[in-house]
C-alpha atoms as a PDB file:
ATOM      1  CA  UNK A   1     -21.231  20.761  -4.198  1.00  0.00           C
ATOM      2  CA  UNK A   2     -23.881  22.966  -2.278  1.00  0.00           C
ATOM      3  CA  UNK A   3     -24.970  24.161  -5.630  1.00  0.00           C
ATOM      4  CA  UNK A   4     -26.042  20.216  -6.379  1.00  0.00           C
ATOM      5  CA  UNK A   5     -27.230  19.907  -3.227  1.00  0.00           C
ATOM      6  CA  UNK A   6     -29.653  22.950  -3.583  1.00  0.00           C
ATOM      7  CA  UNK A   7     -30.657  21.775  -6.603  1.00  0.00           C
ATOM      8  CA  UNK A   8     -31.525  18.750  -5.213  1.00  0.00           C
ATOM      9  CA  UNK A   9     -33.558  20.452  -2.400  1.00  0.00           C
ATOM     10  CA  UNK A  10     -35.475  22.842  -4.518  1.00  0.00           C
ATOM     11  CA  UNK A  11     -36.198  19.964  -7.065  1.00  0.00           C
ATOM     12  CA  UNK A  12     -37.333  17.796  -4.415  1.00  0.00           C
ATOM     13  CA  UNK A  13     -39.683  20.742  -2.518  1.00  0.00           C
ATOM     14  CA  UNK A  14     -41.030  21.843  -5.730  1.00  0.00           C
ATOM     15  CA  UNK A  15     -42.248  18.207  -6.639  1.00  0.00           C
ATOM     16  CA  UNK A  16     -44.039  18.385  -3.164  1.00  0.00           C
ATOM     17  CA  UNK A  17     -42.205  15.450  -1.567  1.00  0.00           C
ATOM     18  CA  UNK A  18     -40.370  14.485   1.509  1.00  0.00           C
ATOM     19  CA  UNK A  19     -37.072  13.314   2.133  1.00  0.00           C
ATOM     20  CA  UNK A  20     -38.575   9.888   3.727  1.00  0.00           C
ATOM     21  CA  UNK A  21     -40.812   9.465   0.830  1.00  0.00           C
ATOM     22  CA  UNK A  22     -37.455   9.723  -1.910  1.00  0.00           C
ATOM     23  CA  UNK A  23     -35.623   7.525   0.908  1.00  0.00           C
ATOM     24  CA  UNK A  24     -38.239   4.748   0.075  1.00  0.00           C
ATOM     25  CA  UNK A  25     -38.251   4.882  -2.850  1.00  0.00           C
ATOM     26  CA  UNK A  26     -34.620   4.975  -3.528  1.00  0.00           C
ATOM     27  CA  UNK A  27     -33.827   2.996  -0.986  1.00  0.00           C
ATOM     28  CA  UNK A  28     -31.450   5.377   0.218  1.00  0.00           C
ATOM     29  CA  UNK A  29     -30.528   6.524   4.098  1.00  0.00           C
ATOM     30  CA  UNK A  30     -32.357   9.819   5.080  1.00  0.00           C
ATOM     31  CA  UNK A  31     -29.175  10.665   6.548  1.00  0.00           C
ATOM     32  CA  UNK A  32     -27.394  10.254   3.313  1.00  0.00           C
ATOM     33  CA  UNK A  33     -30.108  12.287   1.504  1.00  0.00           C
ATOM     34  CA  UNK A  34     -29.441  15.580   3.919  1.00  0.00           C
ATOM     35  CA  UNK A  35     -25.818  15.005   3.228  1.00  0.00           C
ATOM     36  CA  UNK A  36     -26.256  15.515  -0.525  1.00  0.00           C
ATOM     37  CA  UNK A  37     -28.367  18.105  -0.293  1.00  0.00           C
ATOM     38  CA  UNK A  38     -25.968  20.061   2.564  1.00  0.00           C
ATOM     39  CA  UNK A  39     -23.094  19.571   0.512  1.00  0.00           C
ATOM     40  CA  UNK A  40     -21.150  17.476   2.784  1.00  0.00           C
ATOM     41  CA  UNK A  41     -19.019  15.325   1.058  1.00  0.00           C
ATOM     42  CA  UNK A  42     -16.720  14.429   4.434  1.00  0.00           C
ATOM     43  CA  UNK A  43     -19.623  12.232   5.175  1.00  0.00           C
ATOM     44  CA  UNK A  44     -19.399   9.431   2.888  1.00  0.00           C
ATOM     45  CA  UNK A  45     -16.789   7.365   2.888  1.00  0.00           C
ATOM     46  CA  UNK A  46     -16.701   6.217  -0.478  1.00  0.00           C
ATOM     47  CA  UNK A  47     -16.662   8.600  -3.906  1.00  0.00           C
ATOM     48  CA  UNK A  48     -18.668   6.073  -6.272  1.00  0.00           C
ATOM     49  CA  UNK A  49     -20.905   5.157  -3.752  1.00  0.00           C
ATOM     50  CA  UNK A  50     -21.943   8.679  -3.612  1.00  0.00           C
ATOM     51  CA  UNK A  51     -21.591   8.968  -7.158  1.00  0.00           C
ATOM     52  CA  UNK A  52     -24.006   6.346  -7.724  1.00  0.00           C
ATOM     53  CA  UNK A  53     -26.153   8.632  -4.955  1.00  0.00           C
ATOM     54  CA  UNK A  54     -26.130  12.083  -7.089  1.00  0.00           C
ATOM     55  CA  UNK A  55     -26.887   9.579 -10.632  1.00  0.00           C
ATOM     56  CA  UNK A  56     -30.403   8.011  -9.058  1.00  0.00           C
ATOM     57  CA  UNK A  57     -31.204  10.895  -6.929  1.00  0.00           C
ATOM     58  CA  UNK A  58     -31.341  13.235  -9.907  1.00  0.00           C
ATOM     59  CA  UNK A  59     -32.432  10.621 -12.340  1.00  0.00           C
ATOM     60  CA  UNK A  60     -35.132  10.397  -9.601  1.00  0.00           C
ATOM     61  CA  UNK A  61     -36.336  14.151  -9.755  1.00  0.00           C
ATOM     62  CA  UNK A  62     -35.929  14.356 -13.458  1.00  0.00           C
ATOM     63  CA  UNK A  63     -32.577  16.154 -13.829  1.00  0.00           C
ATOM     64  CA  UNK A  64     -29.998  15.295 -15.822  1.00  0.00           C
ATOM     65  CA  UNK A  65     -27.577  13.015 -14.093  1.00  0.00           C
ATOM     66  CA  UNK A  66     -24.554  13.272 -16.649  1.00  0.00           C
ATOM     67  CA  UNK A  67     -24.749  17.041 -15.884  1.00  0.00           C
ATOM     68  CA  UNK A  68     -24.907  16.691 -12.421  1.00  0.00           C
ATOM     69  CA  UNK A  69     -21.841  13.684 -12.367  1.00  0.00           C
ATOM     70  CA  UNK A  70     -19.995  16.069 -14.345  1.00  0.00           C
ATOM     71  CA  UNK A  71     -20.271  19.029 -11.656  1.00  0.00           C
ATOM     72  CA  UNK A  72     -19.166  17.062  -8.931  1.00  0.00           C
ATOM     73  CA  UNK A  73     -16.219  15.750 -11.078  1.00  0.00           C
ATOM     74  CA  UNK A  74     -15.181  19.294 -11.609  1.00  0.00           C
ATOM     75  CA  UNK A  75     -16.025  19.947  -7.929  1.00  0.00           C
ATOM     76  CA  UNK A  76     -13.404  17.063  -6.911  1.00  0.00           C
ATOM     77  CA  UNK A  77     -10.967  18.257  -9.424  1.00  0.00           C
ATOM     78  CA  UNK A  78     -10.694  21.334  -7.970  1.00  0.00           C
ATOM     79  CA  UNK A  79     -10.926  20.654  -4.501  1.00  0.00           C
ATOM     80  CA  UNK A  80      -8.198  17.829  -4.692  1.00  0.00           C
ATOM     81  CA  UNK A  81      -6.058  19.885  -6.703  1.00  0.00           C
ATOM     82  CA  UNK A  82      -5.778  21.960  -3.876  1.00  0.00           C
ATOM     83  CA  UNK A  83      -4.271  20.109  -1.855  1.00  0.00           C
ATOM     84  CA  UNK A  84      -0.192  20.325  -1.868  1.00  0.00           C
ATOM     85  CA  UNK A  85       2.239  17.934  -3.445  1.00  0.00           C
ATOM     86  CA  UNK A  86       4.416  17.613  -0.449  1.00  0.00           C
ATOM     87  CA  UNK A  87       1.444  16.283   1.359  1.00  0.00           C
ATOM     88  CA  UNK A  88       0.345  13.679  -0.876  1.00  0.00           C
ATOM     89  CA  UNK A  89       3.946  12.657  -1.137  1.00  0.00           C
ATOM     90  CA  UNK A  90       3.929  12.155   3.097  1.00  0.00           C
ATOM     91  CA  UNK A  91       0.594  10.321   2.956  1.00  0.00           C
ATOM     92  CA  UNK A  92       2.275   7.726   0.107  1.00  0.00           C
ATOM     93  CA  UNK A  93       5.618   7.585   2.845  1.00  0.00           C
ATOM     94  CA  UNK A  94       3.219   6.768   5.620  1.00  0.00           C
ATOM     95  CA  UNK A  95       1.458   4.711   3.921  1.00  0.00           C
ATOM     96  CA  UNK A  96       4.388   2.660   2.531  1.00  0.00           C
ATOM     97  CA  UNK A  97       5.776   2.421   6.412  1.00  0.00           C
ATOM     98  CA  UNK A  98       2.919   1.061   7.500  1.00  0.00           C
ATOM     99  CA  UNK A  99       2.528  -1.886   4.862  1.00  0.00           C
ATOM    100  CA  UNK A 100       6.060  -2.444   5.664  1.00  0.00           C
ATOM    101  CA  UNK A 101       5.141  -3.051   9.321  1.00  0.00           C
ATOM    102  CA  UNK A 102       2.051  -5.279   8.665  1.00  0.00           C
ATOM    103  CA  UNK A 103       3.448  -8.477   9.029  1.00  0.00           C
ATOM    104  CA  UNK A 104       2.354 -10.321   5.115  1.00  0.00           C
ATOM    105  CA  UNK A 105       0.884 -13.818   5.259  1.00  0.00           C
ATOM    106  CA  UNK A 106       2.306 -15.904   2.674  1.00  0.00           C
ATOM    107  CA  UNK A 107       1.513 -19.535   1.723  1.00  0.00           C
ATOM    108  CA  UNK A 108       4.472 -21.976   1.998  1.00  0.00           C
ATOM    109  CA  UNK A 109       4.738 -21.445  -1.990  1.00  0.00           C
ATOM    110  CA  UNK A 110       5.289 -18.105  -1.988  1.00  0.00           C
ATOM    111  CA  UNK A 111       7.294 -17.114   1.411  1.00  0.00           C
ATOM    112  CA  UNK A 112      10.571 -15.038   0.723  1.00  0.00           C
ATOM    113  CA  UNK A 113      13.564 -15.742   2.196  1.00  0.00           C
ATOM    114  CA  UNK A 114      15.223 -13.451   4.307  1.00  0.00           C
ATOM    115  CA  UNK A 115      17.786 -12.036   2.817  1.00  0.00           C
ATOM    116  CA  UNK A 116      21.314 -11.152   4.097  1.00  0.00           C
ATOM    117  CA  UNK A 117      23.577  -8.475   4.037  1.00  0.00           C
ATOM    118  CA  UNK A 118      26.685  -8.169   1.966  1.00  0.00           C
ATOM    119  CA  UNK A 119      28.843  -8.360   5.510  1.00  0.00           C
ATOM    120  CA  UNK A 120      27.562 -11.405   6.670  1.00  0.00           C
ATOM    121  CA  UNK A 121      28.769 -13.374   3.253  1.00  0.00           C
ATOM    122  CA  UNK A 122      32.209 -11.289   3.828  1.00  0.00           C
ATOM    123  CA  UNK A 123      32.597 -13.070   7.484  1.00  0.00           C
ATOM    124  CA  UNK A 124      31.803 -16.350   6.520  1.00  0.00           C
ATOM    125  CA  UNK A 125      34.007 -16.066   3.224  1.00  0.00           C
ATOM    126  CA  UNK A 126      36.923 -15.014   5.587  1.00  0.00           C
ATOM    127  CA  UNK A 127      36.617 -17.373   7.936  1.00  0.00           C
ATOM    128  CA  UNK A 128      36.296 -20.318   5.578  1.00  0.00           C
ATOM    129  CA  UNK A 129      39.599 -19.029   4.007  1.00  0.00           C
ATOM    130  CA  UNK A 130      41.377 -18.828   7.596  1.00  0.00           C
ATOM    131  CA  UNK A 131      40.369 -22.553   8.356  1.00  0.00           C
ATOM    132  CA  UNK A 132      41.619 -23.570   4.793  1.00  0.00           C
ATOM    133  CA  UNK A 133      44.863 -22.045   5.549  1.00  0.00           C
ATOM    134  CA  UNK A 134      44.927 -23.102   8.983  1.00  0.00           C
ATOM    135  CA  UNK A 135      44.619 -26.709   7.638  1.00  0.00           C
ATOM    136  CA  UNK A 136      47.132 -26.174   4.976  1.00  0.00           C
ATOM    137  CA  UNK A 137      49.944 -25.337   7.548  1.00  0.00           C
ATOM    138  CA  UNK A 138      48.875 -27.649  10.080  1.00  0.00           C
ATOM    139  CA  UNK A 139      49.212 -30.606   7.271  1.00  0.00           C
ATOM    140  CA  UNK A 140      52.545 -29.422   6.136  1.00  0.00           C
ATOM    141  CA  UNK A 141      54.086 -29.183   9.592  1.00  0.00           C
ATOM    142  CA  UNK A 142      52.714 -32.743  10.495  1.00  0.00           C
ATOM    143  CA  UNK A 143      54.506 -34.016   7.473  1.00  0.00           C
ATOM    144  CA  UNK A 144      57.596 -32.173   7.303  1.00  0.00           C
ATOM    145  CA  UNK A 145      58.598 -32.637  11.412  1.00  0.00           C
ATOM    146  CA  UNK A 146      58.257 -35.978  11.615  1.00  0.00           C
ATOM    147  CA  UNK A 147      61.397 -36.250   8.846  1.00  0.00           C
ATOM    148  CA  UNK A 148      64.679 -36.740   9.275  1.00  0.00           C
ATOM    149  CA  UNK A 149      67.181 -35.869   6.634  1.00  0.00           C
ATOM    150  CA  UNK A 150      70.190 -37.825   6.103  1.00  0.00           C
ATOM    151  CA  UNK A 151      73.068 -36.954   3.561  1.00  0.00           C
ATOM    152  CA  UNK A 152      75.115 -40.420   4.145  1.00  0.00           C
ATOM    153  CA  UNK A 153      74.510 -43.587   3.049  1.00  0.00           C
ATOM    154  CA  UNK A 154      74.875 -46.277   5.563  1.00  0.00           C
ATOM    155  CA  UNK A 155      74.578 -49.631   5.365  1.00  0.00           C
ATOM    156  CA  UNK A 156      74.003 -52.343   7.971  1.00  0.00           C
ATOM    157  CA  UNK A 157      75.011 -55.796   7.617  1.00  0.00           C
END
């Protein structure tokens, strides 16, 4: 990236102008300008925003912009493939645990249910069984106490 940036610099000085006259013009930051011609990358917050920096500012000294676009690719490439798996795999975690904290706002249409464990369909399950017995026995006892048997047959006259 600071071989862009030099470019940039070198193309700009030779052409005999300033970095508040290409700021005009482009209607780009000064700030931002120094930053591309530094090399700092850090500084901008967005990739195709700065991108579409690198395309106009060397379409604006006369350089070849594809050329330059395709340096900084490579320059991303290898400076992201640098960085280890087992990070970018704990920035995804993180990032997942957070979402999963944010509380979502959902329209009446499309709010989820909360869902329930397996246990708490066991307990009522159980219970409902235990008050169908219990209802069971109660019912037979009610019937069957009130009885009386008898094994003669007596008449009244």
């Amino acid at each position: 990236m600071n071989e862009i940036g030099e470019l940039f610099q070198t193309s700009r000085e030779t052409s005999g102008l300033s970095l508040e006259e290409v700021s005009k013009d482009l209607n780009i930051k000064v700030e931002m300008l120094e930053n591309i011609e530094d090399g700092r990358v850090g500084a901008f917050k967005d990739i195709y925003e700065l991108k579409e920096y690198l395309s106009t500012y060397a379409k604006y000294l006369g350089i070849d912009a594809t050329k330059i676009i395709d340096e900084f690719n490579e320059y991303m490439f290898e400076y992201t493939s640098r960085i280890p798996i087992k990070e970018i795999e704990k920035t995804i975690e993180l990032k997942i645990k957070e979402e999963e904290k944010e509380e979502k706002i959902a329209s009446p249409y499309t709010k989820q249910s909360k869902k329930y464990h397996n246990y708490v369909y066991v307990i009522i399950y159980i219970v409902i069984l235990l008050m169908v017995l219990f209802v069971m026995l109660w019912s037979i006892k009610q019937i069957t106490v009130g009885q009386n048997e008898t094994h003669e047959i007596s008449y009244r006259k």
